[in-house]
N, C-alpha and C. Protein backbone atom coordinates (compact mmCIF):
# COMPACT_ATOMS: atom_id res chain seq x y z
N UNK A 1 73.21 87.30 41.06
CA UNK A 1 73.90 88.56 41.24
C UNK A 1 73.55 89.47 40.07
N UNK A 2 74.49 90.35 39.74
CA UNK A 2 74.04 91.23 39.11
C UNK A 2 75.35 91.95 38.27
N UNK A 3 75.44 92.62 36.46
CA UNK A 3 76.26 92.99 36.21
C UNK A 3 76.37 94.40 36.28
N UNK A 4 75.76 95.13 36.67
CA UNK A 4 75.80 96.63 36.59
C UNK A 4 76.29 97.17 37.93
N UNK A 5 76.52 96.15 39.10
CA UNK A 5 77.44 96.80 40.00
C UNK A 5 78.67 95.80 40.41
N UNK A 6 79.90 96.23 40.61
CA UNK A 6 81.02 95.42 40.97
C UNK A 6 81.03 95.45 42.50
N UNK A 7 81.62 93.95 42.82
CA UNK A 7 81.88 93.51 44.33
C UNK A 7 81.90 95.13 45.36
N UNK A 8 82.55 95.90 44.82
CA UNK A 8 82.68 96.72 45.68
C UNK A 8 81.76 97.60 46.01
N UNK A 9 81.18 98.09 45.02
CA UNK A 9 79.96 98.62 44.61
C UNK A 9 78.78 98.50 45.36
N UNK A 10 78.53 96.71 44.94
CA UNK A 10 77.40 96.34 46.05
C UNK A 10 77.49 96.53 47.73
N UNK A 11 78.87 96.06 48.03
CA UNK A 11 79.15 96.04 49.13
C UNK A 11 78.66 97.02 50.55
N UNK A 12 79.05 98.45 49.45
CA UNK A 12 78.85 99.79 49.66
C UNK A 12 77.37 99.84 49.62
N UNK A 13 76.42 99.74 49.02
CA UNK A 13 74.88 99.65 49.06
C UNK A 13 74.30 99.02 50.03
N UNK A 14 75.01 97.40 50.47
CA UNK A 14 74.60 97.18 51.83
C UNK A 14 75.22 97.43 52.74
N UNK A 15 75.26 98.50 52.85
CA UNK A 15 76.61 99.02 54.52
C UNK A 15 74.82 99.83 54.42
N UNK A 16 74.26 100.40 53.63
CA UNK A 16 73.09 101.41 53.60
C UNK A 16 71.75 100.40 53.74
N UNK A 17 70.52 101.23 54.23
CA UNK A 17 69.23 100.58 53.13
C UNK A 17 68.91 100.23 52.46
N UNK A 18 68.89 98.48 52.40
CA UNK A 18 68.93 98.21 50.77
C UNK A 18 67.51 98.06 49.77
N UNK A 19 66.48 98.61 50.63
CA UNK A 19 65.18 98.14 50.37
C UNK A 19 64.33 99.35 49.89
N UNK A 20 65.10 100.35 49.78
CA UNK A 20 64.69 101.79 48.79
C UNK A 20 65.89 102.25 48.15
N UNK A 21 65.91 102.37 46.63
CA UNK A 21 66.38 103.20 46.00
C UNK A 21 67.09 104.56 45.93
N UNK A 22 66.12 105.05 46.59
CA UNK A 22 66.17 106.77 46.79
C UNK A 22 66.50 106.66 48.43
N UNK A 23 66.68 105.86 49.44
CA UNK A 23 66.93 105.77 50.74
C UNK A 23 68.48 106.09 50.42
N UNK A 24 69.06 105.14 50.01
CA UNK A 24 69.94 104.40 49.79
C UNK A 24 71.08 105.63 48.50
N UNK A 25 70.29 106.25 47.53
CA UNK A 25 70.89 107.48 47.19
C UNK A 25 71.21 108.51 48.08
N UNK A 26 70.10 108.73 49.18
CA UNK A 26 70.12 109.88 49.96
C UNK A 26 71.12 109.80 51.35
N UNK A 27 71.35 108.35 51.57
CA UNK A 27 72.31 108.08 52.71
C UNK A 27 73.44 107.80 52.24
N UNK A 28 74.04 107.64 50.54
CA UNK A 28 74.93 107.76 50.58
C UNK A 28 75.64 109.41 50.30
N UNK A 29 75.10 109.88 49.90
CA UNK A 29 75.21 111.03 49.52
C UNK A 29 75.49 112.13 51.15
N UNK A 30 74.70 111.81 52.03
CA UNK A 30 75.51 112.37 53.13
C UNK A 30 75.99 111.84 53.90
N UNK A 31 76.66 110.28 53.29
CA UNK A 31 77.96 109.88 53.84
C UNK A 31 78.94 110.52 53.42
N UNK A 32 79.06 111.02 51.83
CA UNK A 32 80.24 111.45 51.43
C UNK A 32 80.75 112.35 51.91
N UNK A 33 79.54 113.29 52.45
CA UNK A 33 80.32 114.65 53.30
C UNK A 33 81.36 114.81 54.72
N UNK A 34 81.84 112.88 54.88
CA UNK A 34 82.07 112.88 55.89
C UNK A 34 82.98 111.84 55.53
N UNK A 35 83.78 111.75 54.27
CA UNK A 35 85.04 110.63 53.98
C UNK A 35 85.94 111.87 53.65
N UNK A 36 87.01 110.90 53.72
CA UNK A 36 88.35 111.80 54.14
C UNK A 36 88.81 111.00 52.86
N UNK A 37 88.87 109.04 52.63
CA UNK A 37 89.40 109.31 51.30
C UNK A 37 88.50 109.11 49.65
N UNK A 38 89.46 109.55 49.34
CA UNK A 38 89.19 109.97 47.44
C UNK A 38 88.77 108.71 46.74
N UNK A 39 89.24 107.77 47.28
CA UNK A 39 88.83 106.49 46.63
C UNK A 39 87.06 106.18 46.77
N UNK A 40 87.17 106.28 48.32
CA UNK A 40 85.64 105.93 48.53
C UNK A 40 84.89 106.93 48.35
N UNK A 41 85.13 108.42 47.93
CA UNK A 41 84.01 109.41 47.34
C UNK A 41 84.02 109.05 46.26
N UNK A 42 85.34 108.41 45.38
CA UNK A 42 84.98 108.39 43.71
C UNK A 42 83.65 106.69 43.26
N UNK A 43 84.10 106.11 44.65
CA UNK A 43 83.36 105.12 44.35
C UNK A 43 81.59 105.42 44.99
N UNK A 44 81.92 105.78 45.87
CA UNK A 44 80.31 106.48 46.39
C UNK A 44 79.43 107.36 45.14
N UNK A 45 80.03 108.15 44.41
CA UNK A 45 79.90 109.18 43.49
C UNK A 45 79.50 108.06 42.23
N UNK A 46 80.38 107.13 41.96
CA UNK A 46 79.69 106.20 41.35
C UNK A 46 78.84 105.59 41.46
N UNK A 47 78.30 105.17 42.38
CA UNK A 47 77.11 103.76 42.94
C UNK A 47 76.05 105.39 43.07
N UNK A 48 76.14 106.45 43.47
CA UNK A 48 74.66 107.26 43.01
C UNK A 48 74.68 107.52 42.19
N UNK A 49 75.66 107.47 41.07
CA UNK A 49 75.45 107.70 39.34
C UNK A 49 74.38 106.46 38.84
N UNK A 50 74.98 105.24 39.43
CA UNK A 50 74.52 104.29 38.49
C UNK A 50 72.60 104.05 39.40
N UNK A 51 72.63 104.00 40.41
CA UNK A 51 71.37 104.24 41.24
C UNK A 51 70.41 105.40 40.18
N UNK A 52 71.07 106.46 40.31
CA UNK A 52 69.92 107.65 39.69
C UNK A 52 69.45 106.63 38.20
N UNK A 53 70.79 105.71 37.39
CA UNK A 53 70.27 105.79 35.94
C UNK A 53 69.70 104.52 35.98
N UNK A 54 68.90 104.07 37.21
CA UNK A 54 67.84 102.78 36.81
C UNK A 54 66.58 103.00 38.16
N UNK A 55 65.72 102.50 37.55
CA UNK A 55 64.49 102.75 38.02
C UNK A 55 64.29 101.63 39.38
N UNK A 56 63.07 102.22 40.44
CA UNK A 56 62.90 102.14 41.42
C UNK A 56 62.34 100.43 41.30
N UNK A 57 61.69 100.14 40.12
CA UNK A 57 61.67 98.32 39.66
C UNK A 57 62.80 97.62 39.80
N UNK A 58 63.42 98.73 38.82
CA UNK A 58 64.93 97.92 38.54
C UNK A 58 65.54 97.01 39.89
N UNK A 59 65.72 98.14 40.67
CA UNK A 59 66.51 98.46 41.92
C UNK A 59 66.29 97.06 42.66
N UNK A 60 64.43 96.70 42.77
CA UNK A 60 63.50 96.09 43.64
C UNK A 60 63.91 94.42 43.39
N UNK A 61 64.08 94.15 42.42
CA UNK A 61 64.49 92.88 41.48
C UNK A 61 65.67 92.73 41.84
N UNK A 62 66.93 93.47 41.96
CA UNK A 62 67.82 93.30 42.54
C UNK A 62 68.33 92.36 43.78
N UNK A 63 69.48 91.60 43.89
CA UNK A 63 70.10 91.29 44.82
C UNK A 63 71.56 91.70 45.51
N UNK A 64 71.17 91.95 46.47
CA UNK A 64 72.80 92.96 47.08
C UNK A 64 73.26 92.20 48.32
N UNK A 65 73.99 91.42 47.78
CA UNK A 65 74.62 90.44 48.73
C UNK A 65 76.23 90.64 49.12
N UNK A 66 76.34 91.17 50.03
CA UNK A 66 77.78 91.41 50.80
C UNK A 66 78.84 90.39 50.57
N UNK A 67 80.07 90.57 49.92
CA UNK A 67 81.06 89.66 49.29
C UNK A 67 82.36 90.41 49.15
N UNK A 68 82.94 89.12 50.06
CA UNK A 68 84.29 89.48 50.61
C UNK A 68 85.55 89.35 49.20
């Protein structure tokens, strides 16, 4: 797993494309235009903060495994 995203975090990354970086910024980003709550824009708003501040390697090395 991984420490730079929490259970929820990841979770949210695989509901998306998990196999591009910038896919995966760009589909969440016009998901947000379409949540009603505040929780899941502040957490969406987070997971493309932390996406923009690591590289497209980074990303690739990664594992995003869905956890209940």
């Amino acid at each position: 797993m991984n420490d730079k995203f929490t259970v929820e975090e990841v979770n949210l990354i695989c509901i998306f494309e998990c196999k591009s970086r910038t896919k995966v910024i760009s589909d969440i980003k016009k998901a947000i235009k379409h949540l009603d709550d505040s929780e899941m824009v502040e957490l969406s708003n987070r997971v493309v903060a932390k996406l923009n501040n690591m590289t497209d390697k980074e990303f690739a090395v990664m594992e995003f495994v869905v956890t209940e």
